[in-house]
Protein backbone atom coordinates (compact mmCIF):
# COMPACT_ATOMS: atom_id res chain seq x y z
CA UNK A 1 29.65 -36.12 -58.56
CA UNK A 2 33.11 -36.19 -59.91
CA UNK A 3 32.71 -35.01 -63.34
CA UNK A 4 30.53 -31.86 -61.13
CA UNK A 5 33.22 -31.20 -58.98
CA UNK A 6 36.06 -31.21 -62.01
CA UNK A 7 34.02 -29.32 -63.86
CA UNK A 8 33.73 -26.46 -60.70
CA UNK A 9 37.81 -26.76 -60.74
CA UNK A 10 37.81 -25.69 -63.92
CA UNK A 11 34.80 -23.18 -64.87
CA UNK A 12 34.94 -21.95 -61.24
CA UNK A 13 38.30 -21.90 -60.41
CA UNK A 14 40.75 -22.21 -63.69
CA UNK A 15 38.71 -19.41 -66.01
CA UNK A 16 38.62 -17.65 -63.14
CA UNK A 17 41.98 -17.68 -61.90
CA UNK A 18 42.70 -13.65 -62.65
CA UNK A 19 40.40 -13.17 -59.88
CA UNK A 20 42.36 -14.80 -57.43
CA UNK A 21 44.83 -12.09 -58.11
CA UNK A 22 43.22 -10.08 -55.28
CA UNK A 23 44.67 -11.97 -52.21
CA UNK A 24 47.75 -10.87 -53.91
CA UNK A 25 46.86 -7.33 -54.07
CA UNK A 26 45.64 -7.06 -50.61
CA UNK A 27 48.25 -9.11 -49.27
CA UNK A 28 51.30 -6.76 -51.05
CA UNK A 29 49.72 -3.90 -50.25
CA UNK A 30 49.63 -5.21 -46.30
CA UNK A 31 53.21 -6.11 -46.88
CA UNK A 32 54.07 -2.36 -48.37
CA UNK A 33 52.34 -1.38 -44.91
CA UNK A 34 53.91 -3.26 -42.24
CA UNK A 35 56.93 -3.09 -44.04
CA UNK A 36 57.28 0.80 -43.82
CA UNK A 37 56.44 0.57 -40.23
CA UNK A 38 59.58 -2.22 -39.29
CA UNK A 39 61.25 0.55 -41.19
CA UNK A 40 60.44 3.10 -38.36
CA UNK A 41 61.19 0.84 -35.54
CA UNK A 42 64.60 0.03 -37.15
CA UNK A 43 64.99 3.78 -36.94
CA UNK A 44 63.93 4.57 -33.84
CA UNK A 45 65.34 1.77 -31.94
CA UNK A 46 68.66 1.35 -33.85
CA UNK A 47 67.34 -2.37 -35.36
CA UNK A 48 68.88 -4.32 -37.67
CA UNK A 49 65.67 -7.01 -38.32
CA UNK A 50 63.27 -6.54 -41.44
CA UNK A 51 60.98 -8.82 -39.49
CA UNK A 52 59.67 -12.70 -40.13
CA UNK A 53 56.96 -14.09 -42.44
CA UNK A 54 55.08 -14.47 -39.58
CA UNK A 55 54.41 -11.27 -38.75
CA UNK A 56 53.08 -10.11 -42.24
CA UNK A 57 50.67 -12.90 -42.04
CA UNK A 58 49.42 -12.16 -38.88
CA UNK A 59 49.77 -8.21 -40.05
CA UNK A 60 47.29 -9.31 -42.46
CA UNK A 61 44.55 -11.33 -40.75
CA UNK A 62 44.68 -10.19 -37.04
CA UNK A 63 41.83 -8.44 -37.04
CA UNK A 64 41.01 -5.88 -34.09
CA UNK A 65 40.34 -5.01 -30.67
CA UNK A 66 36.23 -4.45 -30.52
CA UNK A 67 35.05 -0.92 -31.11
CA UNK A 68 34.71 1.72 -27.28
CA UNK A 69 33.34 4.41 -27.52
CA UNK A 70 36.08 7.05 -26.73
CA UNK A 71 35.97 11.03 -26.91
CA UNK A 72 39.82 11.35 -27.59
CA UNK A 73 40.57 7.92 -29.95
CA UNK A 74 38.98 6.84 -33.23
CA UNK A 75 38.54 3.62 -33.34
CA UNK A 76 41.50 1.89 -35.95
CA UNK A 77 38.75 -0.07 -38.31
CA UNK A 78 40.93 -3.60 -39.45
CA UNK A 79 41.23 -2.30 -42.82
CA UNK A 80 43.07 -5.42 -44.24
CA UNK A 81 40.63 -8.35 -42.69
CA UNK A 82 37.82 -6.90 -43.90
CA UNK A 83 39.23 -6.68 -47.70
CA UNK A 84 41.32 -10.04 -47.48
CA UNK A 85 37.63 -11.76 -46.97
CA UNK A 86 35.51 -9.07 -48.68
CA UNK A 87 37.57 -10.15 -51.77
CA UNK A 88 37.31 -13.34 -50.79
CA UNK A 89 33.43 -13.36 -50.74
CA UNK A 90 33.77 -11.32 -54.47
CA UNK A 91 35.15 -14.25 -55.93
CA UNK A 92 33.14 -16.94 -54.66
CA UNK A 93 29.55 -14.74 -55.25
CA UNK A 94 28.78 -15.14 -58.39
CA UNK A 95 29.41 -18.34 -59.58
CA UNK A 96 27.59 -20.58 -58.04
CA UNK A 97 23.92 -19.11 -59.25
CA UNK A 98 25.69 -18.18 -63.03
CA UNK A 99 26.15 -21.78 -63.13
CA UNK A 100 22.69 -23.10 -62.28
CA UNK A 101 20.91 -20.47 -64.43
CA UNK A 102 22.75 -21.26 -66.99
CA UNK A 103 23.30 -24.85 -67.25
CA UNK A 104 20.47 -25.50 -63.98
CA UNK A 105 18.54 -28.14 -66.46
CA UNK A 106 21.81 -29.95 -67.60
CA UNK A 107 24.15 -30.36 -63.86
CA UNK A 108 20.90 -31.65 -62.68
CA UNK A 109 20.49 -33.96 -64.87
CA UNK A 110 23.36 -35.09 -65.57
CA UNK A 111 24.60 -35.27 -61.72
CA UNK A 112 20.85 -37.67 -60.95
CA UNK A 113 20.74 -35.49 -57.89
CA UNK A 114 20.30 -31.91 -56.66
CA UNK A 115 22.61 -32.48 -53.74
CA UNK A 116 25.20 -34.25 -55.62
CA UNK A 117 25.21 -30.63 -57.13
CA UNK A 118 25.09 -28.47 -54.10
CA UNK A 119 27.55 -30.45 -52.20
CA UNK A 120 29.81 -30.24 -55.43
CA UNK A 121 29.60 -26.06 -55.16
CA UNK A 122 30.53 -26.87 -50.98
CA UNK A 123 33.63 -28.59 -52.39
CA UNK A 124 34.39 -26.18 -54.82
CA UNK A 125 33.62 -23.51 -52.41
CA UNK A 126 36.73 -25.02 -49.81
CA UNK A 127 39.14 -25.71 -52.72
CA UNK A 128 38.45 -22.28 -53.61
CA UNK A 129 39.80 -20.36 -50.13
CA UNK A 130 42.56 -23.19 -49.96
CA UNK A 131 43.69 -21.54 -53.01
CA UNK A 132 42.94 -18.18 -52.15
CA UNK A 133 45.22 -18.66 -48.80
CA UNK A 134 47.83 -20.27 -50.59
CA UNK A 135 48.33 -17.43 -52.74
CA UNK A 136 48.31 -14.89 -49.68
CA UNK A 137 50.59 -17.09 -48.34
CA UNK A 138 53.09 -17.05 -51.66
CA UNK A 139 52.77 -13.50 -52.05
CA UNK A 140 54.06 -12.76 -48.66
CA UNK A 141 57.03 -15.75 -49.00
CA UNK A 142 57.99 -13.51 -52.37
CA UNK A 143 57.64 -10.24 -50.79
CA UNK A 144 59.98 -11.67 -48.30
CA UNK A 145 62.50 -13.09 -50.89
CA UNK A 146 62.74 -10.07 -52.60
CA UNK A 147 63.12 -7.77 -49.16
CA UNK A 148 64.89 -10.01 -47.21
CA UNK A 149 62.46 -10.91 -44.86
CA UNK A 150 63.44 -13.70 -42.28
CA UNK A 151 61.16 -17.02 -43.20
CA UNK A 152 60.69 -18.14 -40.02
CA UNK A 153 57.23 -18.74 -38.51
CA UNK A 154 57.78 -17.63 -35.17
CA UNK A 155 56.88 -14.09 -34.88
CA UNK A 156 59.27 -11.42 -34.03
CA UNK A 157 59.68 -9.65 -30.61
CA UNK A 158 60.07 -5.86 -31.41
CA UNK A 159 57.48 -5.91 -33.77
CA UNK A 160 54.56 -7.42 -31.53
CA UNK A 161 55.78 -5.59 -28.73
CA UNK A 162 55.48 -2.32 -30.23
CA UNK A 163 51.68 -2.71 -31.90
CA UNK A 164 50.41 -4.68 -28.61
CA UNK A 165 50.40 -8.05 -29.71
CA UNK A 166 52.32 -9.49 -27.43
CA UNK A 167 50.12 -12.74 -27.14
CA UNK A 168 51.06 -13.74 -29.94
CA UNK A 169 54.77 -14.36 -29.20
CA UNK A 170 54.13 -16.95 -26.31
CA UNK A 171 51.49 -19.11 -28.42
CA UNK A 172 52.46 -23.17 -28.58
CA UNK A 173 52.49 -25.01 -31.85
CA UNK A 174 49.03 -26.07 -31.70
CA UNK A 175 47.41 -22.54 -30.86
CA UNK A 176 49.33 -21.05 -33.29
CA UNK A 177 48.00 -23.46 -36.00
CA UNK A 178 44.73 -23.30 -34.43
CA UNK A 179 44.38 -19.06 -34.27
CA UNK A 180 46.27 -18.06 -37.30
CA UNK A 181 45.15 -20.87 -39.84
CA UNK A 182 42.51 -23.09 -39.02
CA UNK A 183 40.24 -20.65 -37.70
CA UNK A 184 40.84 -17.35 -40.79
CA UNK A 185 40.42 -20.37 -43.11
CA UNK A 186 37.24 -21.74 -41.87
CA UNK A 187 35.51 -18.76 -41.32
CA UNK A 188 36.26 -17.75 -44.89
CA UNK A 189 34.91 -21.58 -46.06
CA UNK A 190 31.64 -20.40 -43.74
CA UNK A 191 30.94 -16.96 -45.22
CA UNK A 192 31.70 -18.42 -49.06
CA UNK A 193 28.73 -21.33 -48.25
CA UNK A 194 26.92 -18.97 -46.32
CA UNK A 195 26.30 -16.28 -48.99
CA UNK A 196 25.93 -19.57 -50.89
CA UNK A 197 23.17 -20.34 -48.92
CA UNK A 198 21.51 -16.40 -49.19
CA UNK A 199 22.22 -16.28 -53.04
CA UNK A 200 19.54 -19.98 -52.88
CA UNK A 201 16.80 -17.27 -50.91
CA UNK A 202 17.20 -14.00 -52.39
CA UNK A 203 19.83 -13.18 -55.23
CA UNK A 204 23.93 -13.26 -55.93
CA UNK A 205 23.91 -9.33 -54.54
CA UNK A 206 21.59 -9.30 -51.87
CA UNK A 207 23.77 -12.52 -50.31
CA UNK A 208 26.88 -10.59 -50.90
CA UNK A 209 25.59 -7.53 -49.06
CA UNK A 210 24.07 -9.49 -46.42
CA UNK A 211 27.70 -11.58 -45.61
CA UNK A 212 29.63 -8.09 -46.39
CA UNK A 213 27.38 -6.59 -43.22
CA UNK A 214 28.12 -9.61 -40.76
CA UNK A 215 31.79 -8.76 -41.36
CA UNK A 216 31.90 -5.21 -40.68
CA UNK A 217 29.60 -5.58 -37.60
CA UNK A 218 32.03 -8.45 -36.32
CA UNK A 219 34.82 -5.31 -36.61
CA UNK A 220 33.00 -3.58 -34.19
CA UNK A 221 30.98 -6.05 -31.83
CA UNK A 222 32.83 -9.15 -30.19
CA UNK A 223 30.64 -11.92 -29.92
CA UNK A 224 30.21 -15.72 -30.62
CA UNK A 225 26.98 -15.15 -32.16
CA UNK A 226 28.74 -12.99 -35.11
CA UNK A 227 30.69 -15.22 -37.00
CA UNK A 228 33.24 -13.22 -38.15
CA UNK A 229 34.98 -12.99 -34.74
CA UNK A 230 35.72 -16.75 -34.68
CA UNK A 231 38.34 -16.26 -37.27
CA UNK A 232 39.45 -12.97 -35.93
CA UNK A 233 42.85 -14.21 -34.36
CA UNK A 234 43.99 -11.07 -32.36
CA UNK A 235 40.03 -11.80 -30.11
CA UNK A 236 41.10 -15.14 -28.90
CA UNK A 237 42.14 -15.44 -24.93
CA UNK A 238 45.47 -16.67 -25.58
CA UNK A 239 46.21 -13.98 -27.65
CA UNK A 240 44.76 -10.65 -25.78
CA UNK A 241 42.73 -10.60 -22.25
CA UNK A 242 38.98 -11.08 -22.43
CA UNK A 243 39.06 -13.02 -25.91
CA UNK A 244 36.91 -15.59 -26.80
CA UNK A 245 37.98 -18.85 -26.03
CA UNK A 246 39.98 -20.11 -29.49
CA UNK A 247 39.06 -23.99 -29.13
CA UNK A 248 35.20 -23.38 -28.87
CA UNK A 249 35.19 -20.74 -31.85
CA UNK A 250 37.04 -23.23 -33.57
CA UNK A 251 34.07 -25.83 -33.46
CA UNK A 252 31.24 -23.48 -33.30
CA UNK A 253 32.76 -22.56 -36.70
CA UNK A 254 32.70 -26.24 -38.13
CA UNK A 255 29.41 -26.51 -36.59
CA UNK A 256 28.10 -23.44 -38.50
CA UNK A 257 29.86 -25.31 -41.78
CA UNK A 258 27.85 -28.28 -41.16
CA UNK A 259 24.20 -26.48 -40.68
CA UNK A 260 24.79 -24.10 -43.48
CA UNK A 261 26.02 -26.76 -45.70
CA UNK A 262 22.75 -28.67 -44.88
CA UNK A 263 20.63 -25.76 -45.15
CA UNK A 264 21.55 -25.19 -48.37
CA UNK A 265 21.20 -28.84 -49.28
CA UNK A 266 18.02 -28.58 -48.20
CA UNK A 267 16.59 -25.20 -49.78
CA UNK A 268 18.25 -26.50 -52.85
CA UNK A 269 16.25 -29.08 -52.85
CA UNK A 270 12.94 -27.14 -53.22
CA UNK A 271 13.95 -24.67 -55.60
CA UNK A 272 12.27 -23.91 -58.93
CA UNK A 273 15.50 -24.00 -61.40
CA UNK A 274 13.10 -23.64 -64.22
């Protein structure tokens, strides 16, 4: 098990480490974004803040008010959600199933045990959006070196105020925590072993299509049985009214870990690697 999982650190993580370079593309270009706009507020209401760290990170994984139907508005899709996961779910699609066709005969093998080698991917899988997150979270703490950005992790008043997010300025420590990190990161560890589990049924594209779908109908439909509004922070109650209550998506989400995790163990088990 531990040469398995060292091995996914470093074929599935450390080769592959250019690809992690799209949280930091999304993420600056989210920056670039939010950035321009604190430069119209400052503007229009004589301001002299640039705005906190805060606010870029929850700029970037906020998500959006569900989709009504409306004759006068368009609906504002959450642009930067959907391609701070999408991305997320391009690097962790392929490989998994590369890895087993390729050296299937060998892991097994060598690991004694099927699970020992689908549990290993679960690990790598986690390690993989901690790292992913972490360089989100970097890109933004530069972006804000080099702008002068405030570090502080409390967001900032004129900026929530004027987009509607006022919620999210009267959060306690453990909501906070709970809505704009545990949550984003465990839904992205749930789609990553989900199209896991898919790419085990069908195929490495098929899965990525299928977990790409559940995403963009979670942008449009609030509900607990689509996953992708668990993680979306700006749906929670304590953030806007009518939200989904943030402590039950929080453990429906580790519940959905658990059974796709064992799911997986258990199609794994019957699958013809030959």
């Amino acid at each position: 098990m531990k040469y398995l999982i060292k091995r996914d650190m470093i074929q599935g993580i450390w080769k592959k480490k250019q690809m992690f370079l799209l949280a930091s593309l999304i993420t600056w270009s989210c920056c670039l974004t939010l950035s321009d706009k604190i430069q119209g507020l400052r503007k229009l209401y004589a301001l002299k803040g640039t705005g906190t760290l805060m606010d870029y990170w929850i700029f970037l994984i906020q998500g959006k008010e569900p989709y009504e139907f409306s004759i006068t508005d368009l609906y504002e899709f959450p642009i930067f959600w959907l391609l701070f996961f999408s991305f997320l779910l391009i690097i962790t699609n392929m490989y998994p199933m590369v890895d087993l066709e390729q050296w299937g005969y060998q892991v097994v093998t060598h690991s004694k045990s099927r699970q020992s080698w689908w549990f290993g991917k679960c690990i790598w899988c986690a390690v993989s959006v901690f790292s992913y997150f972490a360089l989100a979270l970097l890109t933004i703490s530069f972006f804000a070196l080099i702008q002068g950005v405030s570090f502080s992790l409390k967001p900032s008043w004129y900026v929530m105020e004027s987009y509607g997010r006022d919620g999210f300025l009267t959060l306690s420590t453990w909501k906070s925590i709970s809505i704009l990190f545990l949550q984003p990161f465990f839904l992205a560890v749930l789609l990553g072993i989900l199209q896991m589990v898919l790419s085990i049924c069908l195929n490495a594209l098929p899965a990525f299509c299928m977990t790409f779908t559940i995403l963009i109908i979670s942008a449009y439909w609030k509900s607990l049985l689509l996953c992708g509004n668990l993680g979306m922070s700006y749906r929670m109650s304590a953030v806007s009214d009518g939200g989904l209550n943030s402590t039950l998506c929080l453990l429906l989400l580790l519940l959905e870990i658990i059974f796709c995790t064992l799911a997986g163990a258990a199609l794994f088990a019957r699958k013809d690697i030959c």
